[in-house]
N, C-alpha and C. Protein backbone atom coordinates (compact mmCIF):
# COMPACT_ATOMS: atom_id res chain seq x y z
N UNK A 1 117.19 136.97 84.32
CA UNK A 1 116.33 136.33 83.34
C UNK A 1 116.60 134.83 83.35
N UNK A 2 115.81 133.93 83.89
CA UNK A 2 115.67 132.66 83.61
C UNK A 2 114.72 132.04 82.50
N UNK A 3 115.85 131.05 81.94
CA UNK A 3 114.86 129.88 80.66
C UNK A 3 115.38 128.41 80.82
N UNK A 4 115.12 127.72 79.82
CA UNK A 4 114.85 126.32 79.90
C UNK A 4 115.33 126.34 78.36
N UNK A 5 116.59 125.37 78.22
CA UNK A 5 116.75 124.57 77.04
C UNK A 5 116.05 122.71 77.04
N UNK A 6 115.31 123.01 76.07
CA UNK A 6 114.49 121.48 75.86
C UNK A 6 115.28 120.78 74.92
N UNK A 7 114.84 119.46 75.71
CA UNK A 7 115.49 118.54 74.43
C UNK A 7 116.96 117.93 74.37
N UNK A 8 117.68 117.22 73.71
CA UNK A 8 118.99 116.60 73.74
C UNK A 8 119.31 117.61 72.93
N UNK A 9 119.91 118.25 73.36
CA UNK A 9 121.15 119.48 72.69
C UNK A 9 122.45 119.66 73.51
N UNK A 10 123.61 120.30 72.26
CA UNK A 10 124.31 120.38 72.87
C UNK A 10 124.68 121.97 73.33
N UNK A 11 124.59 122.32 74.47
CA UNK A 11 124.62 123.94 74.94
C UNK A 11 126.14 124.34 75.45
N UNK A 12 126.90 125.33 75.06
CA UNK A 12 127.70 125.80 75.39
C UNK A 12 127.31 127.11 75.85
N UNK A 13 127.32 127.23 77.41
CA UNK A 13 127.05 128.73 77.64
C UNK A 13 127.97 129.99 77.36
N UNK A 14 127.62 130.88 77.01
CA UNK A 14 128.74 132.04 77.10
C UNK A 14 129.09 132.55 78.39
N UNK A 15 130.33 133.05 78.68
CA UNK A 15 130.77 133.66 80.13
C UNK A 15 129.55 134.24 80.86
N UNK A 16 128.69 135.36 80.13
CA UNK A 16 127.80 135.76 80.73
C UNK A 16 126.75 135.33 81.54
N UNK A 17 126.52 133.69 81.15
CA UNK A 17 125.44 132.59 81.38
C UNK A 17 125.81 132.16 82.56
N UNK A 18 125.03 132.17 83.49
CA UNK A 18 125.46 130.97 84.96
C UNK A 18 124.32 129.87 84.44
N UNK A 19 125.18 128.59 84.51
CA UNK A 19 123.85 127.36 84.69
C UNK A 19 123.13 127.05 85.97
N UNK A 20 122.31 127.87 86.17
CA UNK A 20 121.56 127.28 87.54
C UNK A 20 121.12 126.09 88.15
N UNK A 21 120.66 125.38 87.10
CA UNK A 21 120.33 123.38 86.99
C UNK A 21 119.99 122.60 86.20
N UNK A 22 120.37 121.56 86.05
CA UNK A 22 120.14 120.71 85.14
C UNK A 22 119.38 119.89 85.19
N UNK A 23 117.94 120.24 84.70
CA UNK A 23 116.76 119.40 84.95
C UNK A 23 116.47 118.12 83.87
N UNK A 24 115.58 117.06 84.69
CA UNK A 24 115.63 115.95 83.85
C UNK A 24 113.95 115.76 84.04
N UNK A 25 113.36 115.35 82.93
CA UNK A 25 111.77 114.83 82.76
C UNK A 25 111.11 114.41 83.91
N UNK A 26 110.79 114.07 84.53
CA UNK A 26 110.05 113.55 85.54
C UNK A 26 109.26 112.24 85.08
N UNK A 27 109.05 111.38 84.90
CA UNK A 27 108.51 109.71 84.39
C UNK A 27 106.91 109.68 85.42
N UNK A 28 106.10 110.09 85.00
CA UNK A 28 104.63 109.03 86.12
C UNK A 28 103.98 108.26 86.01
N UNK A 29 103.25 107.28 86.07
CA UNK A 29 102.32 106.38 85.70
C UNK A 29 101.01 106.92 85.83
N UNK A 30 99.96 105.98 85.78
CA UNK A 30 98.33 106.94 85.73
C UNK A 30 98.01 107.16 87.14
N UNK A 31 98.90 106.51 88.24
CA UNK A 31 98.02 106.60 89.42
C UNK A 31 99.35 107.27 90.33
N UNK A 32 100.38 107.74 89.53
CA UNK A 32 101.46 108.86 90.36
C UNK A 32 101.34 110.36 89.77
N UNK A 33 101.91 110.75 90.68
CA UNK A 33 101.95 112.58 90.45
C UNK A 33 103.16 113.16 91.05
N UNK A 34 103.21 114.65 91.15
CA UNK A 34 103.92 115.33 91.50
C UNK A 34 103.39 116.69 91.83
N UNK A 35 103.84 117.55 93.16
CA UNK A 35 102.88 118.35 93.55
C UNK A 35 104.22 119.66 92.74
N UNK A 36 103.63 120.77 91.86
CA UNK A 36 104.26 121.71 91.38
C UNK A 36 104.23 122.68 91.52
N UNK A 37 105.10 123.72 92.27
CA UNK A 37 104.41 125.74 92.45
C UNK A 37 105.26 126.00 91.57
N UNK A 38 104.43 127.38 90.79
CA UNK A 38 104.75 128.31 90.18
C UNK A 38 105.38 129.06 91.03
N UNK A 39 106.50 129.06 90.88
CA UNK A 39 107.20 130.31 90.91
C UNK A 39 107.00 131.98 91.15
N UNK A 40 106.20 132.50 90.00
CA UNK A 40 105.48 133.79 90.17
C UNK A 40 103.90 133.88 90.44
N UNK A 41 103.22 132.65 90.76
CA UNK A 41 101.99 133.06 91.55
C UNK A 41 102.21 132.33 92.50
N UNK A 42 103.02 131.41 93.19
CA UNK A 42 102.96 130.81 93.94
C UNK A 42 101.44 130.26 94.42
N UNK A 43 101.39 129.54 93.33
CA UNK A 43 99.90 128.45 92.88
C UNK A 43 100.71 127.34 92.71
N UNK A 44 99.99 126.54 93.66
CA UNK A 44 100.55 124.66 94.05
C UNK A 44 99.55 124.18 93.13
N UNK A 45 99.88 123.23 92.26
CA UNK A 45 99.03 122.44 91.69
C UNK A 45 99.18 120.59 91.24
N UNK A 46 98.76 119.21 91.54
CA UNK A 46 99.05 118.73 91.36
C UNK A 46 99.55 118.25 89.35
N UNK A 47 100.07 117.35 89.30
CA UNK A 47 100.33 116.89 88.04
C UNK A 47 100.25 115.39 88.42
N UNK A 48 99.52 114.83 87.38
CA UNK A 48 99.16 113.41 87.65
C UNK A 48 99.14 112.51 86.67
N UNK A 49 100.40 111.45 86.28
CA UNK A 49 99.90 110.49 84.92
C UNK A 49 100.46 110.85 83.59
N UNK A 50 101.26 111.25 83.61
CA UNK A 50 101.99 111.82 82.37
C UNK A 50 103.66 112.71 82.75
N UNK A 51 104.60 111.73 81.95
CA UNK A 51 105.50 112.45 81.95
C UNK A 51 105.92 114.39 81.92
N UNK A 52 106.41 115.00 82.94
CA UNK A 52 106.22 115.94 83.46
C UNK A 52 108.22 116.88 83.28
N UNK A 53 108.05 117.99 82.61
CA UNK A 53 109.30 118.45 82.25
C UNK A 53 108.93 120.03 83.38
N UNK A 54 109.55 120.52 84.10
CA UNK A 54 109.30 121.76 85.15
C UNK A 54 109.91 122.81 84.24
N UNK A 55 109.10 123.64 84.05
CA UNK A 55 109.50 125.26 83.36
C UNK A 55 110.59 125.96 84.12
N UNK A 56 111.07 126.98 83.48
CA UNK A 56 111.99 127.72 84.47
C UNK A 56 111.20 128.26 85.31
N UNK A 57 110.15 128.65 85.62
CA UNK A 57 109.24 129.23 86.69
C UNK A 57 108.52 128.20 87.38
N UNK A 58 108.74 126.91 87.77
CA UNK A 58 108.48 125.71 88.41
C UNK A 58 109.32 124.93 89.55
N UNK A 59 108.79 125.05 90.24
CA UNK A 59 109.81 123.96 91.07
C UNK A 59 108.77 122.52 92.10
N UNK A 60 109.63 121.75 92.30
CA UNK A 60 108.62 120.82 93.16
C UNK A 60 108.58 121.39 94.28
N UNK A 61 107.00 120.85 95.05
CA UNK A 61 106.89 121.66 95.87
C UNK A 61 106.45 120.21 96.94
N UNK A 62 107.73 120.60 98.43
CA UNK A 62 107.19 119.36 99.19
C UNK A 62 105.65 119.60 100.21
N UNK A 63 105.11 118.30 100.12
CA UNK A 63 103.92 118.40 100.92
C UNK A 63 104.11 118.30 102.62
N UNK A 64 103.95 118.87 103.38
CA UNK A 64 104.11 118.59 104.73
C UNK A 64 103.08 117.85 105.20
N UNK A 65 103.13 116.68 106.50
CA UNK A 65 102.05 116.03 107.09
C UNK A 65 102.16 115.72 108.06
N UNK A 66 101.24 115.90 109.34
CA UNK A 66 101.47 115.59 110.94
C UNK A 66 101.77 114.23 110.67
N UNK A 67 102.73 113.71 111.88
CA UNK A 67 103.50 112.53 111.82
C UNK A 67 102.27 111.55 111.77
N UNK A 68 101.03 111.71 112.64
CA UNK A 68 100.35 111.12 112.49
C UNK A 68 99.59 110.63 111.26
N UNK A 69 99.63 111.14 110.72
CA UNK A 69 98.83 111.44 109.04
C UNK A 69 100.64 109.94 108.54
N UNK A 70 101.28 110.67 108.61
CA UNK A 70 102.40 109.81 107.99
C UNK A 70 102.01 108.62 108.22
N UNK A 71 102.23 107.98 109.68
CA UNK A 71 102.38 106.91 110.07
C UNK A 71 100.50 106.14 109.48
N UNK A 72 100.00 106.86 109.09
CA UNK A 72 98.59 106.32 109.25
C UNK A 72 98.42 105.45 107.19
N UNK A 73 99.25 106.26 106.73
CA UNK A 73 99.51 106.25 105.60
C UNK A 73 100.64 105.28 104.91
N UNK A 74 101.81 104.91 106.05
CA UNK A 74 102.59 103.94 105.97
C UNK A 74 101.81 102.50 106.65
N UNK A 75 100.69 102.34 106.97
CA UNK A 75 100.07 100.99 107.74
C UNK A 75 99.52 100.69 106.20
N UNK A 76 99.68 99.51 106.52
CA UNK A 76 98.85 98.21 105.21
C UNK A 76 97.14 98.32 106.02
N UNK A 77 96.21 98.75 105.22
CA UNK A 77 94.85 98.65 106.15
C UNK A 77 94.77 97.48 105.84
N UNK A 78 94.71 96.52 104.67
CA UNK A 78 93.70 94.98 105.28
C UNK A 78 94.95 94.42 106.01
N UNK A 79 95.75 94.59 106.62
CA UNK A 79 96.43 94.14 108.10
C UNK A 79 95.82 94.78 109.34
N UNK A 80 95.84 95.93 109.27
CA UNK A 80 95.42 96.34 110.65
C UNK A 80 94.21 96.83 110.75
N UNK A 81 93.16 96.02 109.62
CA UNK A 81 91.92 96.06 110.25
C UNK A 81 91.42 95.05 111.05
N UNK A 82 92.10 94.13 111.55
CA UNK A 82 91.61 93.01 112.28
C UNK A 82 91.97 93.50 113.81
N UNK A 83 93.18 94.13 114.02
CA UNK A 83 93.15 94.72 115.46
C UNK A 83 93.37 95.94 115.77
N UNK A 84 93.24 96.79 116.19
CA UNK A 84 93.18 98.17 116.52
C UNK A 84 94.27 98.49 117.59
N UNK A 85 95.38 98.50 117.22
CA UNK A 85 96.64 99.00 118.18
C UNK A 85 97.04 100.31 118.16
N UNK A 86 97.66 100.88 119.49
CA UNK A 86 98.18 102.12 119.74
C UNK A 86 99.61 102.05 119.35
N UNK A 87 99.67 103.57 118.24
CA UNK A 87 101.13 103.65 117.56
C UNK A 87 102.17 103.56 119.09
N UNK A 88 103.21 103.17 118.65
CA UNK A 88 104.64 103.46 119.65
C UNK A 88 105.45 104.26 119.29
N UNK A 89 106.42 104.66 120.05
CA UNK A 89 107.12 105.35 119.24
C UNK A 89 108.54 105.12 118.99
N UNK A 90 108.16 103.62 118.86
CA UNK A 90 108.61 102.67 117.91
C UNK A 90 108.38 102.34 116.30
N UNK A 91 107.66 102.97 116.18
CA UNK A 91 106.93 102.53 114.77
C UNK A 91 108.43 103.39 113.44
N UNK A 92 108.28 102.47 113.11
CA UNK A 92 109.95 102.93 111.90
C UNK A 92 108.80 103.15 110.28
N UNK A 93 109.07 104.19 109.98
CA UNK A 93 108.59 105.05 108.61
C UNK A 93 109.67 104.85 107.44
N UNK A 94 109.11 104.69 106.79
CA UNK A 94 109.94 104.56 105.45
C UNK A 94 109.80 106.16 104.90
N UNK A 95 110.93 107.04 104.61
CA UNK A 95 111.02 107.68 103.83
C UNK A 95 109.95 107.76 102.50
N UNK A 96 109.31 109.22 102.78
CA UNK A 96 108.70 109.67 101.74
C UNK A 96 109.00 111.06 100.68
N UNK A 97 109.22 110.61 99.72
CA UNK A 97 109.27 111.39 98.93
C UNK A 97 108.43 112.43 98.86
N UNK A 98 108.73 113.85 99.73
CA UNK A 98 107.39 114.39 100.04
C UNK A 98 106.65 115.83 98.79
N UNK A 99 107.25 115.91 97.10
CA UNK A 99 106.98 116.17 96.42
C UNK A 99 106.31 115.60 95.66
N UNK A 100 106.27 113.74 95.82
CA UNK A 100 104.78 113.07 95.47
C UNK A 100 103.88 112.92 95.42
N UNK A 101 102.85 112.66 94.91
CA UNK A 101 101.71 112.95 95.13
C UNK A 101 101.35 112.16 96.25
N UNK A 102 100.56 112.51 97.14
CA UNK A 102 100.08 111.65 98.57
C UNK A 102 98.57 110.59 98.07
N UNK A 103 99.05 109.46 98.11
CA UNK A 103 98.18 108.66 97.34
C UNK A 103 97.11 107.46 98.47
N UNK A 104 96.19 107.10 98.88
CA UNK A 104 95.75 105.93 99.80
C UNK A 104 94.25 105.29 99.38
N UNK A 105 94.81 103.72 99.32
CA UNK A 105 94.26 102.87 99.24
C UNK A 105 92.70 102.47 99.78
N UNK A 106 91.43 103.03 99.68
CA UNK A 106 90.65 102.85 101.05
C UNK A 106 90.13 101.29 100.50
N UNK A 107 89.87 100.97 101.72
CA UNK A 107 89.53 99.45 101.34
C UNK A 107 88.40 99.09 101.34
N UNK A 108 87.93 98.38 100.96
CA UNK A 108 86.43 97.63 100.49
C UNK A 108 85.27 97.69 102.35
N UNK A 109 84.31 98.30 101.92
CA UNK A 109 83.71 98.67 102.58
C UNK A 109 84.16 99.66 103.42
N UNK A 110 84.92 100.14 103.53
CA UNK A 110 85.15 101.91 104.15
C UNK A 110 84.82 102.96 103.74
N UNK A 111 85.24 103.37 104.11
CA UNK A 111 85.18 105.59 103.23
C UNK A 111 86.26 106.24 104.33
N UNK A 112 86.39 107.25 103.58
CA UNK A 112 87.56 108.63 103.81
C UNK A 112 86.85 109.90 103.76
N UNK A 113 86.70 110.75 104.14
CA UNK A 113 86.52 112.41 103.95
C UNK A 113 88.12 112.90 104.07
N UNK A 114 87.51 113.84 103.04
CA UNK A 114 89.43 114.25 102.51
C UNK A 114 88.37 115.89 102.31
N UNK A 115 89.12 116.88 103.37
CA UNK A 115 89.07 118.50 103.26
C UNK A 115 89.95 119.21 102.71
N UNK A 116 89.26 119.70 102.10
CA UNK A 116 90.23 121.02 100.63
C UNK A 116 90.21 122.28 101.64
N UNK A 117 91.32 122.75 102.74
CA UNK A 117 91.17 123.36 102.85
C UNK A 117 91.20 125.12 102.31
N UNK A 118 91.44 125.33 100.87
CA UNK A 118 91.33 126.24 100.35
C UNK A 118 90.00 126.70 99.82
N UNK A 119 89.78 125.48 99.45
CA UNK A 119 87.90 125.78 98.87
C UNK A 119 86.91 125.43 99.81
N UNK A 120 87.30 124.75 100.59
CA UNK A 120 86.56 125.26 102.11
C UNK A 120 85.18 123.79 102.09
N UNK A 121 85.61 122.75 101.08
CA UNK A 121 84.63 121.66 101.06
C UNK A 121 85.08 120.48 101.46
N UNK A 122 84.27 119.19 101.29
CA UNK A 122 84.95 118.30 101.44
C UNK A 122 84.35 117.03 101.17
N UNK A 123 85.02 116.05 100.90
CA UNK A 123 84.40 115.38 99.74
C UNK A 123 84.33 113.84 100.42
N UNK A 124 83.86 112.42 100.04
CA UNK A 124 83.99 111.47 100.79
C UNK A 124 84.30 110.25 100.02
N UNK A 125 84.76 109.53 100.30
CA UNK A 125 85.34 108.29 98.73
C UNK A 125 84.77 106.94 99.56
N UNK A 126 84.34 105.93 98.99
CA UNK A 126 83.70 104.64 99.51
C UNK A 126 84.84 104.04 98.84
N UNK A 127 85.34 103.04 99.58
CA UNK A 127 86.38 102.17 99.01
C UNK A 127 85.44 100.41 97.97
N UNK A 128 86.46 99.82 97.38
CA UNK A 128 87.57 100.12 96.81
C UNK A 128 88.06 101.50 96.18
N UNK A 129 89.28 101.78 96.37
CA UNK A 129 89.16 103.22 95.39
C UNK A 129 90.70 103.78 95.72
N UNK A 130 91.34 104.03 95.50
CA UNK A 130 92.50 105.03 94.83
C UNK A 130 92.29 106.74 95.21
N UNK A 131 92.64 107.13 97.31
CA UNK A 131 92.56 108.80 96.82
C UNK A 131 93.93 109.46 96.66
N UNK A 132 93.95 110.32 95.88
CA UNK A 132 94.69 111.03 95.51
C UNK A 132 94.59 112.64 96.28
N UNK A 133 95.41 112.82 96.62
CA UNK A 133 95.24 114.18 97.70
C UNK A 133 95.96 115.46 96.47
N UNK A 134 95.32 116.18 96.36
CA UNK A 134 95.08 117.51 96.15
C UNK A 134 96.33 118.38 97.42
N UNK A 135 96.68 119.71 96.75
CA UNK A 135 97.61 120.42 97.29
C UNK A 135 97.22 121.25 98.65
N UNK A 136 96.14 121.19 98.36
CA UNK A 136 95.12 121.83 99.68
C UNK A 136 94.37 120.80 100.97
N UNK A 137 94.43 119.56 100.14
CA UNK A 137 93.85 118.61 101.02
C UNK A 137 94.60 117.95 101.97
């Protein structure tokens, strides 16, 4: 049987009790998230913009992404829209926090198509604009 004590308290477990972990709030702003599975449906869902506390049936859940997708996502676009170069494999990645929400910038006069592959659609964003990727996308 797992639970969750909320709040600043002080808990003394009894022998019987194992502490499994000691979770702390999660902090986001309006344009961060965190990707979350349930536990017993194993349903991924984002959380976006509001301080975020994980249930005992919650855990973060990391997003995986072809390196390519990475590296495409670590480039500044109004830099490398003026020349069109082939990655190396040289190119140095900054560590991503990969339970974050996957967030990109499209820039003024572009667009993106971003596929949900669970719901089987797919949607298209004209920049300026802020996308936010979905657990399926």
């Amino acid at each position: 049987d797992k639970w969750v004590i909320r709040g600043p308290k002080e808990y003394i477990p009894p022998v019987q009790v194992e502490v499994l972990q000691k979770r702390k709030a999660i902090p986001l702003d309006e344009n961060e998230g965190i990707y979350v599975r349930d536990l017993k449906t194993g349903r991924v869902r984002a959380i976006v913009g509001n301080t975020y506390m994980l249930t005992q049936d919650e855990e973060l859940w990391e997003k995986e992404l072809p390196l390519s997708i990475e590296e495409f996502l670590q480039r500044d676009s109004l830099v490398d829209r003026r020349t069109k170069t082939t990655v190396t494999s040289s190119f140095q990645t900054t560590k991503r926090d990969k339970s974050r929400l996957v967030t990109y910038r499209v820039p003024q006069n572009q667009a993106v198509q971003v596929f949900d592959y669970k719901e089987k659609n797919s949607r298209i964003i004209f920049g300026p604009e802020l996308v936010m990727l979905g657990p399926n996308e």
